[in-house]
C-alpha atoms as a PDB file:
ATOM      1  CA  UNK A   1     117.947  90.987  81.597  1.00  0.00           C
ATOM      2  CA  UNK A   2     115.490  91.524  84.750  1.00  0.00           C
ATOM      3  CA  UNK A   3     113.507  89.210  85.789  1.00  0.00           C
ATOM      4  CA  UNK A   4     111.843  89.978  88.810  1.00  0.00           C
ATOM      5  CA  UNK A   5     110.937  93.254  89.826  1.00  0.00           C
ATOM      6  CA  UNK A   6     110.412  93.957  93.312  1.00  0.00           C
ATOM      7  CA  UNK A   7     107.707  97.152  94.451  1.00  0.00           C
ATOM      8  CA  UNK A   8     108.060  99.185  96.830  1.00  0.00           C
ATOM      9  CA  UNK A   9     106.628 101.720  99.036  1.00  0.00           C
ATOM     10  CA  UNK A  10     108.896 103.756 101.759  1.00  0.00           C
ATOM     11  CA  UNK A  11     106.700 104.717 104.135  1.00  0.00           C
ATOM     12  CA  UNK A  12     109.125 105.406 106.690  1.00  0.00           C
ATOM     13  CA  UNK A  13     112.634 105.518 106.336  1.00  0.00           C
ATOM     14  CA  UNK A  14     112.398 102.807 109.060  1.00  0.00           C
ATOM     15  CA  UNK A  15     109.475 101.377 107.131  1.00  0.00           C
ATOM     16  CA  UNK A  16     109.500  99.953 103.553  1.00  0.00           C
ATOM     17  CA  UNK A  17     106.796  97.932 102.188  1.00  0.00           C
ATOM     18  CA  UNK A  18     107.711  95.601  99.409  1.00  0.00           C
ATOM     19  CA  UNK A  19     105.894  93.697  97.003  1.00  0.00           C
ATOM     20  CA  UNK A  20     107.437  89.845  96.106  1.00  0.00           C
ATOM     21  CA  UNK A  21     106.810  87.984  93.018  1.00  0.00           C
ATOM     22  CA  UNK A  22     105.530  85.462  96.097  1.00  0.00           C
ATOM     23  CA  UNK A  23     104.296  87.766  98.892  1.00  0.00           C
ATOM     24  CA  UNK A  24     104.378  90.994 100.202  1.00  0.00           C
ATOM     25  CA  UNK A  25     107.540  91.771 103.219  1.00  0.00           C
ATOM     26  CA  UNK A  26     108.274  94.900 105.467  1.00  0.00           C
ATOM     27  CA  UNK A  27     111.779  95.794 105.712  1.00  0.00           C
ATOM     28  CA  UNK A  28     113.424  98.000 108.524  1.00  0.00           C
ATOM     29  CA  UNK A  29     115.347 100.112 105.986  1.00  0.00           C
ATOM     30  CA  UNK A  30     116.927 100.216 101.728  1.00  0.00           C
ATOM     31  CA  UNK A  31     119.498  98.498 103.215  1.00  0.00           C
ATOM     32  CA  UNK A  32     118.015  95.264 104.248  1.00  0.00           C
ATOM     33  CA  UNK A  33     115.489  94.971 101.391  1.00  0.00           C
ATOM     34  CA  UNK A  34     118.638  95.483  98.785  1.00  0.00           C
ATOM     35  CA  UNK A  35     120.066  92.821 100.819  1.00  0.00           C
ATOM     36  CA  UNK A  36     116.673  90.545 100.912  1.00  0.00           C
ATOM     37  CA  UNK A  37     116.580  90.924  97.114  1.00  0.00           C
ATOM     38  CA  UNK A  38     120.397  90.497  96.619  1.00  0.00           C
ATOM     39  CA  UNK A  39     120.288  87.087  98.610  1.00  0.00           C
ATOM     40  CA  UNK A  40     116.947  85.874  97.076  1.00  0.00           C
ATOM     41  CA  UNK A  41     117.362  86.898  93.257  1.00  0.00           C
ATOM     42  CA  UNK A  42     121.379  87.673  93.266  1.00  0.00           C
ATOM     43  CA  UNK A  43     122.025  90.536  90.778  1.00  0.00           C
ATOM     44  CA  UNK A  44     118.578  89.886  88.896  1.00  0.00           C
ATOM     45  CA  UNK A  45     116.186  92.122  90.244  1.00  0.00           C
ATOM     46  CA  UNK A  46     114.908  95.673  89.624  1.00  0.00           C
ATOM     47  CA  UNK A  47     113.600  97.621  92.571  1.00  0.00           C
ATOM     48  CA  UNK A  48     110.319  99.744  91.490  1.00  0.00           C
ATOM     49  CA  UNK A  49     109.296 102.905  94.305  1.00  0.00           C
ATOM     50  CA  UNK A  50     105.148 102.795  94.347  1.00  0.00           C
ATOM     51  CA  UNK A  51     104.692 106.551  93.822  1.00  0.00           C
ATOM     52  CA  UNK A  52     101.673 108.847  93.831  1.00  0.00           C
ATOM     53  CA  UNK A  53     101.934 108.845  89.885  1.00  0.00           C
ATOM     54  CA  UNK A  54     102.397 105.260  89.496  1.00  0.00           C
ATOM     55  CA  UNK A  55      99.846 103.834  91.734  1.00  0.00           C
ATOM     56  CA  UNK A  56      97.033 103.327  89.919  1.00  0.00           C
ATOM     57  CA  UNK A  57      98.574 101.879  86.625  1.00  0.00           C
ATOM     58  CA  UNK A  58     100.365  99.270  88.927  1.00  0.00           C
ATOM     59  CA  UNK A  59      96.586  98.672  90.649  1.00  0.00           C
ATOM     60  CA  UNK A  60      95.781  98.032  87.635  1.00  0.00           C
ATOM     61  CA  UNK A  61      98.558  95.131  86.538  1.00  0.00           C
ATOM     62  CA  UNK A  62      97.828  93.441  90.093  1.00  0.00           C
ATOM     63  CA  UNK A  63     100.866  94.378  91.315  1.00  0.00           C
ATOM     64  CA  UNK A  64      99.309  94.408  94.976  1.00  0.00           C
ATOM     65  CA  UNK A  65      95.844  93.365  96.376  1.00  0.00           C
ATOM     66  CA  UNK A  66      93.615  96.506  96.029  1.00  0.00           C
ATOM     67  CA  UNK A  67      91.946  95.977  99.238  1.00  0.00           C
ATOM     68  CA  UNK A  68      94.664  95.799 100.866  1.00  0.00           C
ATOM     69  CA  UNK A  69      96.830  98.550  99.523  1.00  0.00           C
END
C-alpha cells in the first residue's frame, strides 16, 4: 500500500517541481526526485504528474498553495 504520494510538475526536463507531504522541492531532473523519494519514503511512494486535466481537482484537495501555484 502507498502512503505518500508525491506531485509533480515537469516544467523543464531540467526543472521538476514537486509537491512533499512536508514542503514543496525543485529537482534538476526524474532522476534525482525518484532518488529524493526513494531515500526519504524507500519503496512507499507514488509519483503523481500535475497535468492540465488534473489541476484543478488537485487545487481543490490542497495539494499545493493556490497562490502560489
Amino acid at each position: 500500500m502507498v502512503n505518500n504520494k508525491i506531485y509533480f510538475e515537469e516544467i523543464t526536463p531540467e526543472m521538476i517541481v514537486a509537491y512533499f507531504p512536508d514542503g514543496g522541492y525543485t529537482a534538476k531532473s526524474m532522476a534525482q526526485l525518484n532518488q529524493i523519494c526513494s531515500m526519504e519514503y524507500s519503496n512507499n511512494f507514488e509519483l503523481v504528474e500535475i497535468t492540465d486535466e488534473n489541476r484543478d481537482e488537485l487545487k481543490e484537495l490542497g495539494v499545493f498553495d493556490v497562490e502560489t501555484f
